[in-house]
Protein backbone atom coordinates (compact mmCIF):
# COMPACT_ATOMS: atom_id res chain seq x y z
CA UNK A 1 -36.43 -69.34 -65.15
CA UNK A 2 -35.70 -65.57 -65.54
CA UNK A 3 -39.44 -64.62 -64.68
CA UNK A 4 -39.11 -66.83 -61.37
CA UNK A 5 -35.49 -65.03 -60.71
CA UNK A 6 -37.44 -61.87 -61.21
CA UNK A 7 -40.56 -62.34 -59.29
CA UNK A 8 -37.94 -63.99 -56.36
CA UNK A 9 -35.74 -60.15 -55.96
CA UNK A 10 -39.17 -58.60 -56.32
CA UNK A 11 -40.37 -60.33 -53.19
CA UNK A 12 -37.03 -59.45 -51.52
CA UNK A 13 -37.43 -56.18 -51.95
CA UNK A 14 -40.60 -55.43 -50.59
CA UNK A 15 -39.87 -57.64 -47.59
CA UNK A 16 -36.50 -54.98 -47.06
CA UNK A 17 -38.94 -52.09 -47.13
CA UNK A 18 -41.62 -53.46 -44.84
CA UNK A 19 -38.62 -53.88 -42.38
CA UNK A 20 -36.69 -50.72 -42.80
CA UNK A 21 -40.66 -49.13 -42.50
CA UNK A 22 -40.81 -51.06 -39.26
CA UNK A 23 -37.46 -50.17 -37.81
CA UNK A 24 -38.52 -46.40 -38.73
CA UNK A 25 -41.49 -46.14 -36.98
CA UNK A 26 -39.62 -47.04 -33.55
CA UNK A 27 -37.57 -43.72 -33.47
CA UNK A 28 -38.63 -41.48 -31.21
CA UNK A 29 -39.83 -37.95 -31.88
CA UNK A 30 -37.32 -35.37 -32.37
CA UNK A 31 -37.75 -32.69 -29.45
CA UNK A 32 -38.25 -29.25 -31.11
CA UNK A 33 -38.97 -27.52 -28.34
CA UNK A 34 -37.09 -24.43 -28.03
CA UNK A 35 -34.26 -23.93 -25.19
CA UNK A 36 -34.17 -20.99 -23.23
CA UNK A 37 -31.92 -20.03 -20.19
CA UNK A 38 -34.02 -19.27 -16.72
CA UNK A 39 -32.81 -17.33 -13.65
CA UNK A 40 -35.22 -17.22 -10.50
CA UNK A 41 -35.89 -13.42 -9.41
CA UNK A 42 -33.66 -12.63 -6.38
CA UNK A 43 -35.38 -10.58 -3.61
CA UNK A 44 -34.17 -6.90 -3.43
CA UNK A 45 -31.31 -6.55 -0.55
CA UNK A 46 -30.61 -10.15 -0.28
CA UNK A 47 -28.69 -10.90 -3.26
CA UNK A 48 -24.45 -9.87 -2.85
CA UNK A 49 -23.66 -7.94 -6.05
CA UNK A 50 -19.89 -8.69 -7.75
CA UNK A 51 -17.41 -5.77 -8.98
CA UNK A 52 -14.48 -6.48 -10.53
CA UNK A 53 -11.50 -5.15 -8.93
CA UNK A 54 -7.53 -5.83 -9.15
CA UNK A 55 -5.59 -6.28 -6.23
CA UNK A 56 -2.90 -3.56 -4.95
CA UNK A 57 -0.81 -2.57 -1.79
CA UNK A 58 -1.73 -0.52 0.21
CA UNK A 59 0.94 2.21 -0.13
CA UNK A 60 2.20 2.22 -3.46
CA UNK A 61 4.68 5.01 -3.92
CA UNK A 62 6.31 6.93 -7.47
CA UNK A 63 10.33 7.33 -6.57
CA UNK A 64 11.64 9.96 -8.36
CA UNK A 65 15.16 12.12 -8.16
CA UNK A 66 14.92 15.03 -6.58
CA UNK A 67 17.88 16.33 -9.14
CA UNK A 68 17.69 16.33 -12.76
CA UNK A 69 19.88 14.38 -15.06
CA UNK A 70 21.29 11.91 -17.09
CA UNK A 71 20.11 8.13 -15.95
CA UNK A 72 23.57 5.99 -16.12
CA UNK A 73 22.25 2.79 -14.04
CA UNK A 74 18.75 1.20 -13.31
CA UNK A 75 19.75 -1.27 -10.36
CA UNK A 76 16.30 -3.18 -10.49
CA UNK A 77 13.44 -4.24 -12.63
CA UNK A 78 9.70 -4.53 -12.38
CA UNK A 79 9.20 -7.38 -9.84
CA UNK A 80 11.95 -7.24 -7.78
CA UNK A 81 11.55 -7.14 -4.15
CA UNK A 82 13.96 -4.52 -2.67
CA UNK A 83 15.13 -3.87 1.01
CA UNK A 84 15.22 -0.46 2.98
CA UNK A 85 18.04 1.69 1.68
CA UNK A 86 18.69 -0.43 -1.57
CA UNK A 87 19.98 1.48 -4.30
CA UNK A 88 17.23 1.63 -7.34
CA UNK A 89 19.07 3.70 -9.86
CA UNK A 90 21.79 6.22 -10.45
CA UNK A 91 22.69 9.56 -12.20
CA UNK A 92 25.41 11.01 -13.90
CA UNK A 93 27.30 12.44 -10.51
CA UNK A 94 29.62 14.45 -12.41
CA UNK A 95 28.06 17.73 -12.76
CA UNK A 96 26.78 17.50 -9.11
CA UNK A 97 30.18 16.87 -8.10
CA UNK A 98 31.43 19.72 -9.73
CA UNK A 99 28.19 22.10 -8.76
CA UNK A 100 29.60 21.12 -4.96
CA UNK A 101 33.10 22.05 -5.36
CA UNK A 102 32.22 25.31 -6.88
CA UNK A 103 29.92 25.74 -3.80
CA UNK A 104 32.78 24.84 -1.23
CA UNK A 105 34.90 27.28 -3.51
CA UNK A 106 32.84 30.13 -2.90
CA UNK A 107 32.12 29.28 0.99
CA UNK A 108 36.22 29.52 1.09
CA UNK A 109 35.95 32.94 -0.63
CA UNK A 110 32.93 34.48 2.11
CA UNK A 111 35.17 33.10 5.31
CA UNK A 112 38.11 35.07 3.87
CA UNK A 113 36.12 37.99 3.42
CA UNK A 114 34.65 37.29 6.71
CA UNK A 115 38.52 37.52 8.30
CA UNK A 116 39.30 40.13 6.94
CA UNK A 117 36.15 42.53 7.33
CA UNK A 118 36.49 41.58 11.08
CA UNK A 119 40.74 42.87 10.95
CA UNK A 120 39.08 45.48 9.81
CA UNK A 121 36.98 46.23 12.13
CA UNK A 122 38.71 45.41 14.70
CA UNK A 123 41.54 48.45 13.48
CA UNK A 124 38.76 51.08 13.23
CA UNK A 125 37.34 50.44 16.93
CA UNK A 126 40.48 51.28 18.24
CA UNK A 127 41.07 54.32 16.15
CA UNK A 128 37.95 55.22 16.99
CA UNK A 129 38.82 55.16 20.65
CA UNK A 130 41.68 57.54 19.83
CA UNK A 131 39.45 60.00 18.14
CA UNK A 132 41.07 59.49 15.12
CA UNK A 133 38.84 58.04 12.94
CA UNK A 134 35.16 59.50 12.87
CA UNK A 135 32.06 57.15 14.40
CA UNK A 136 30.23 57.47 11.25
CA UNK A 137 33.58 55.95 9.45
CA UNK A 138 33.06 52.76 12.10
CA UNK A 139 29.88 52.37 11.77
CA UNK A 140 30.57 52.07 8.26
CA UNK A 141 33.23 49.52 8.62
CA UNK A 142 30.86 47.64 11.12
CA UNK A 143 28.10 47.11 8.30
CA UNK A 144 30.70 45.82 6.07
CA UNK A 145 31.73 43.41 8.91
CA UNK A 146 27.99 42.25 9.21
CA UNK A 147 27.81 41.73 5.32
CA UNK A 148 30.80 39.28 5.32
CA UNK A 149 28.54 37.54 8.38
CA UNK A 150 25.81 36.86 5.88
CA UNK A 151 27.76 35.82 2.50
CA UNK A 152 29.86 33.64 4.78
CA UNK A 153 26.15 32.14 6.28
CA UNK A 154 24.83 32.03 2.65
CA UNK A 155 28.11 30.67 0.98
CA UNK A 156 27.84 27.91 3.49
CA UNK A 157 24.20 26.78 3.22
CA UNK A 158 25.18 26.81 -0.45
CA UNK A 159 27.43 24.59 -0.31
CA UNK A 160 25.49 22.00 2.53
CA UNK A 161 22.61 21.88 -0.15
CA UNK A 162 24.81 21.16 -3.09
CA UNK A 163 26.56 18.52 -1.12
CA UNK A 164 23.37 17.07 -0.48
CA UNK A 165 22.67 17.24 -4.12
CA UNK A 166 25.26 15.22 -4.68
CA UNK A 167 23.77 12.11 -2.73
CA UNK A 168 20.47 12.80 -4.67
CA UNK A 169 22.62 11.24 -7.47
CA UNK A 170 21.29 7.80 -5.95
CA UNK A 171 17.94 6.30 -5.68
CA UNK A 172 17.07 4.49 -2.68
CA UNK A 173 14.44 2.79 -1.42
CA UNK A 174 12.13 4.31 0.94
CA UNK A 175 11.43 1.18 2.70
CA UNK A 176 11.03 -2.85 1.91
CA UNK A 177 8.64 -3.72 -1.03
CA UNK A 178 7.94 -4.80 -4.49
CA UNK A 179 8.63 -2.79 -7.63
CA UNK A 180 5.58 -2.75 -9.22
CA UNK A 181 6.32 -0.88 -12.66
CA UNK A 182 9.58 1.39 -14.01
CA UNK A 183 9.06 3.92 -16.47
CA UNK A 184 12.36 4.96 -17.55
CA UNK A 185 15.36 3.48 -18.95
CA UNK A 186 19.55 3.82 -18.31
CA UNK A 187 20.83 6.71 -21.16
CA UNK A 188 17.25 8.80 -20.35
CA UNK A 189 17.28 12.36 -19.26
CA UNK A 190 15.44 12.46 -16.50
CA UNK A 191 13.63 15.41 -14.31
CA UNK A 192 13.64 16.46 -10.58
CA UNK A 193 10.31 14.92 -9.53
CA UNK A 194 9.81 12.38 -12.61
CA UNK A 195 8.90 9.21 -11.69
CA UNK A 196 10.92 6.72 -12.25
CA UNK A 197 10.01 3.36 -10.50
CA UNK A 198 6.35 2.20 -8.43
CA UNK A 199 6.84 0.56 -5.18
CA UNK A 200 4.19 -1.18 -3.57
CA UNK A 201 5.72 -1.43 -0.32
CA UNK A 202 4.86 -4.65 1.86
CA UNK A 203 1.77 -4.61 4.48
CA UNK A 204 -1.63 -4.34 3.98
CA UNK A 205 -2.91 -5.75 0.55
CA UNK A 206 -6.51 -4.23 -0.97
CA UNK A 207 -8.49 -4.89 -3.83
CA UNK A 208 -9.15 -2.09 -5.80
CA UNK A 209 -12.71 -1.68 -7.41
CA UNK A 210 -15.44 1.05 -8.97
CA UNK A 211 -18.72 1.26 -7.34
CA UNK A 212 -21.95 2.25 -9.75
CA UNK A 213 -23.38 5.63 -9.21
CA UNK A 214 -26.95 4.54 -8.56
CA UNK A 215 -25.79 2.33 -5.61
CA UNK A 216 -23.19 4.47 -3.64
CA UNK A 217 -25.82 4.94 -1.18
CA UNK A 218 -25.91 1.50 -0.21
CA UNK A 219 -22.19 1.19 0.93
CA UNK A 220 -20.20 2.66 3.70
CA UNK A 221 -16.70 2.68 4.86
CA UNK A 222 -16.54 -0.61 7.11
CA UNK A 223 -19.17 -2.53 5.88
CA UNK A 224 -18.20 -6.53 5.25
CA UNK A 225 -16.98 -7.43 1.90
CA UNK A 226 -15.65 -11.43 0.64
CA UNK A 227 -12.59 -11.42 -2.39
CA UNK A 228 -12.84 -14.00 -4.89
CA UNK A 229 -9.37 -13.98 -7.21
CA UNK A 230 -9.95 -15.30 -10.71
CA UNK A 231 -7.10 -17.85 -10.55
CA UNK A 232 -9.25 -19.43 -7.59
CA UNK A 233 -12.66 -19.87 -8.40
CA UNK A 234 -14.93 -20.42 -5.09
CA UNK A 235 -12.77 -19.64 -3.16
CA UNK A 236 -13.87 -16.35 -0.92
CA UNK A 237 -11.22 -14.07 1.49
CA UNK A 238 -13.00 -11.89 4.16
CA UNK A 239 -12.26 -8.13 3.96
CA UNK A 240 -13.95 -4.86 4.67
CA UNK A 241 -14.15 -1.38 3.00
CA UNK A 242 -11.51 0.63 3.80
CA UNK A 243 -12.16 4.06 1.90
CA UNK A 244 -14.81 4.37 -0.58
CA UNK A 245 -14.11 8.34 -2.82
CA UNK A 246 -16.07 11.50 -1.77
CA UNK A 247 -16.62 12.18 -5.69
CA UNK A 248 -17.55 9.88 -8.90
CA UNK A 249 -14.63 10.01 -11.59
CA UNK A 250 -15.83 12.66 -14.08
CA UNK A 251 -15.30 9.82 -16.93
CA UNK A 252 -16.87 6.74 -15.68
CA UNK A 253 -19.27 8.50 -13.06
CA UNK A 254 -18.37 5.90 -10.78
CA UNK A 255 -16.87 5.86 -7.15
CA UNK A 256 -13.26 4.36 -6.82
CA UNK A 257 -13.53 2.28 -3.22
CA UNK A 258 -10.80 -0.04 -1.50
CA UNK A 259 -11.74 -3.04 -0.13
CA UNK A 260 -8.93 -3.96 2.31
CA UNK A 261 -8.18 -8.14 2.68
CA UNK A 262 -7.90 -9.17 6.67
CA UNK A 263 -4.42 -10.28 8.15
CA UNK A 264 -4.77 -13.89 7.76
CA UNK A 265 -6.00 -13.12 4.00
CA UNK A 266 -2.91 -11.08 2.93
CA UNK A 267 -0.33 -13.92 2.32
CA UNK A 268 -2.96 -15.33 -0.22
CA UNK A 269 -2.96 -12.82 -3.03
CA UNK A 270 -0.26 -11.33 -5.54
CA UNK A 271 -0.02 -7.50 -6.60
CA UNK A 272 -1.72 -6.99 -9.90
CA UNK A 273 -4.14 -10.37 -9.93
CA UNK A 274 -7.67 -9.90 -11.04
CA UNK A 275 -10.48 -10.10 -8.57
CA UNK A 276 -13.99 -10.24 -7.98
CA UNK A 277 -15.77 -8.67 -4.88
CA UNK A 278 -18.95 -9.03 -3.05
CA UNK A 279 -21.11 -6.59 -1.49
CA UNK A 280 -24.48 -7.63 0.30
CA UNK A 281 -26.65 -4.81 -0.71
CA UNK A 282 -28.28 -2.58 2.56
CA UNK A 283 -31.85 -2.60 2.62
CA UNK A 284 -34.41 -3.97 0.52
CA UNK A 285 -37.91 -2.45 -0.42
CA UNK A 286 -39.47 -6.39 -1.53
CA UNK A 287 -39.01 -6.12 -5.02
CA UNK A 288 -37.88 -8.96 -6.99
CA UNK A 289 -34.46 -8.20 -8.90
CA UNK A 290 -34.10 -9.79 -12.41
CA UNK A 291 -31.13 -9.85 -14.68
CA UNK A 292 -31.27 -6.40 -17.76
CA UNK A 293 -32.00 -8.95 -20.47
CA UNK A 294 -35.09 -10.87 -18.97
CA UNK A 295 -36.76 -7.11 -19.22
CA UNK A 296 -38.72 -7.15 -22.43
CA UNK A 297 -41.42 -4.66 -24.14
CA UNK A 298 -44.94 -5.90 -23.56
CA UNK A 299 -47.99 -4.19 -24.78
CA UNK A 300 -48.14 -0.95 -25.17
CA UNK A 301 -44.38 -0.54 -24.97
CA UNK A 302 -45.22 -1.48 -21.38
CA UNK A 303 -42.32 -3.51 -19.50
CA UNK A 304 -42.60 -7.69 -19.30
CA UNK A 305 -41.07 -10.50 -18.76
CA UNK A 306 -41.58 -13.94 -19.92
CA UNK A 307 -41.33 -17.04 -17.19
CA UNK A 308 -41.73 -20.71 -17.75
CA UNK A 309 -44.63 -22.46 -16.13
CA UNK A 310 -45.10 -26.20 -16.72
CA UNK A 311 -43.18 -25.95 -19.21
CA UNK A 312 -45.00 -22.99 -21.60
CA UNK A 313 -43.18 -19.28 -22.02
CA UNK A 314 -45.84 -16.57 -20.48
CA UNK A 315 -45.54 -12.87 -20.67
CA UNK A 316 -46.00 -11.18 -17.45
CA UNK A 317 -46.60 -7.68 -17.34
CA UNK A 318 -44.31 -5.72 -14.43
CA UNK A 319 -43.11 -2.50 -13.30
CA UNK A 320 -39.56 -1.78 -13.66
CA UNK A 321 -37.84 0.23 -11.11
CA UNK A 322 -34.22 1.76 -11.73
CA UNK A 323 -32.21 0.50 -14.07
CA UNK A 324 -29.14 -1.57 -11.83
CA UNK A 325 -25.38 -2.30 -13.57
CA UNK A 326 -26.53 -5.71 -14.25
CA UNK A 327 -30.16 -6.06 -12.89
CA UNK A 328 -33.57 -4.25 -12.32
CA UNK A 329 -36.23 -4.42 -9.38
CA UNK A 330 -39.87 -5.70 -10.62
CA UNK A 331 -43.17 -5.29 -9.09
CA UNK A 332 -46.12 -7.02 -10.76
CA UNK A 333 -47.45 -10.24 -11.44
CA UNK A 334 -43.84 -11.97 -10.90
CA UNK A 335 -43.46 -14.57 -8.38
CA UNK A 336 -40.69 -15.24 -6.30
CA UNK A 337 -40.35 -18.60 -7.05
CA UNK A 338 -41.01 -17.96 -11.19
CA UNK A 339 -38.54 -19.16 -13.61
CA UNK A 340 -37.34 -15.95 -15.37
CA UNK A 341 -36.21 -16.09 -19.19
CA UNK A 342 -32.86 -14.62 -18.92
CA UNK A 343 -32.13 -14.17 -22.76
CA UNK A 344 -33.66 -14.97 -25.89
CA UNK A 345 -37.55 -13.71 -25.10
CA UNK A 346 -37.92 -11.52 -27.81
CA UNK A 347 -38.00 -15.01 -30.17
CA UNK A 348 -40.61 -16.71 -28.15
CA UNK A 349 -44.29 -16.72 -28.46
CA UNK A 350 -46.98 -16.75 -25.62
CA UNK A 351 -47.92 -20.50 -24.69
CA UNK A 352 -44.83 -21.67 -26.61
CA UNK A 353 -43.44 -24.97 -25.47
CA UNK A 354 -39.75 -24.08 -24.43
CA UNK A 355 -37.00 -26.54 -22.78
CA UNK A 356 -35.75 -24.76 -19.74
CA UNK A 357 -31.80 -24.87 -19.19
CA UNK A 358 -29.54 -23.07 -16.73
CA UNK A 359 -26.37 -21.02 -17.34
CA UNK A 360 -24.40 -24.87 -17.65
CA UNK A 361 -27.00 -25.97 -19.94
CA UNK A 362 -28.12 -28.18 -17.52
CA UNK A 363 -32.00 -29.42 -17.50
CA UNK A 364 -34.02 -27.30 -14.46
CA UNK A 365 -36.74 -29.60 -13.63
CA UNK A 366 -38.50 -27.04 -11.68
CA UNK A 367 -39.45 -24.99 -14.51
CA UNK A 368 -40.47 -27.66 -17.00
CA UNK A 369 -42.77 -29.79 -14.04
CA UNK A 370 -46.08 -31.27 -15.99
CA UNK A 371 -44.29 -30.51 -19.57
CA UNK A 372 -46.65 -31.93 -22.09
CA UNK A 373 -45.14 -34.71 -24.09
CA UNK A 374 -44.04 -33.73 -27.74
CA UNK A 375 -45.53 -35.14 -31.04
């Protein structure tokens, strides 16, 4: 009884292998082809290249005192829109105040003198008819009476510019706009001339952005540009280049440009959003453009780049031109319609097997037509 038991689970067992053996050998082959991300060359002059840019107003002005003193009162903050004439900010008036009645003090002083030098003179010019005073003795007195002309001028401009001064003590707006930043704070001493708030003041909006030093030859002041803001992805605003700088920035060697947004366009964008803006390149010499990482070192240290066929990596030998922000003209054996290797050639081997994928991860059928089935 126990050998049949035995003999009975023995069966089982091998009948439990023969099926799991079975079920095994109907999985399919695990792909271990290796993906790479492809790019097809874009022809030299036809692709638009992107800068990033941020977008500003057109006039943005620093308002500053144009008296020193103590800060007592910041009317606004950063974001607040602001009329024509609004008051921004104040200053301690007192010591203008009392700079202006000192000023009015000494104007009274001058028109005294001024009364009384011309009494004077008035006495002497009719001695001097008389004969009893000598001319030299008027002239004298008439000099004097000019002197008390000028202080009395002087006193009184004095006192017209320290009156002014004293309405300096408020901040105003120049005209109707947005602050965009403050940089100083009620209790601050503050400077003639320091800035105290930004104002971007309404009208024209512009995006501003950095154009490469290789490529300022390609772009001139009214040439077509299309905004695309970050919050709206695919979603393109016409505009044009408005000023483009007449020297690079001695840091970044690059040239700061404005790319002013049409009418309709203006009502569309906010002060300080992030943007990105195309520029169709002038020209175009029939080289093929691929992206700085598809360039790799061939033989001989010479320059290469490795493109799917059929589904196989090749190494084709090119010619690189000059080096791009982002991309670099080829001449060689590189076909328009090639399927570049945009990153991750310096892992693959020649004739290797690869799964081509776009920047999604998406399948591109294109590059991997007649791929040989796997083992």
């Amino acid at each position: 009884m126990k050998n049949g038991f035995q003999a009975l689970r023995g069966t089982a067992l091998a009948v439990m292998v023969a099926l799991m053996s079975a079920c095994g050998s109907d999985h399919a082959p695990v792909d271990a082809r290796r993906p790479v991300w492809v790019v097809q060359p874009q022809p030299g002059g036809g692709a638009a290249l992107a800068f990033p840019g941020e977008v500003r107003a057109r006039e943005e002005s620093p308002l500053s005192f144009r008296v020193g003193g103590k800060l007592v009162r910041r009317a606004v903050d950063a974001g607040a829109r602001v009329e024509r004439g609004q008051v921004l900010a104040e200053l301690d008036p007192a010591d203008q105040a009392l700079q202006a009645q000192a000023a009015q003090a000494q104007l009274a002083a001058a028109e005294a003198g001024l009364v009384r030098a011309k009494g004077d003179l008035d006495r002497y010019a009719r001695l001097v008819d008389q004969q009893l005073v000598s001319r030299s003795t008027y002239d004298a007195q008439k000099a004097a009476y000019e002197a008390a002309v000028g202080q009395a001028r002087a006193a009184r401009a004095q006192w017209e510019v320290t009156r002014n001064q004293a309405g300096y003590a408020e901040l105003r707006a120049p005209d109707a706009g947005v602050i965009a930043s403050r940089q100083a704070e009620a209790g601050q001493v503050v400077a003639a001339g320091q800035t105290i708030f930004v104002m971007a003041a309404d009208g024209g909006r512009e995006v501003a952005i950095d154009l490469p030093e290789d490529r300022i030859r390609q772009f001139k002041v009214g040439d077509a540009a299309q905004v695309e803001l970050w919050s709206a992805p695919g979603r393109r605003l016409p505009g044009t280049i408005r000023e483009i700088a007449p020297a690079a920035d001695a840091q970044t060697r690059s040239f700061a440009a404005r790319v002013a947004l049409d009418a309709g366009a203006r009502d569309q964008v906010e002060l300080g959003q992030s943007a990105r803006v195309y520029l169709a390149q002038a020209g175009g010499d029939g080289s093929l453009h691929v992206p700085l990482s598809a360039l790799q070192r061939g033989e001989g240290d010479a320059a290469a780049v490795w493109v799917v066929r059929q589904g196989k990596a090749l190494r084709i030998p090119v010619t690189a031109g000059t080096f791009g922000s982002d991309s670099v003209p080829v001449s060689g054996g590189l076909q328009a319609g090639d399927w570049v290797v945009a990153a991750g050639g310096h892992l693959l081997r020649e004739g290797e097997a690869v799964a081509p994928v776009d920047r999604d991860n998406r399948p591109v059928a294109g590059a991997a037509a007649a791929q040989p089935k796997a083992d």
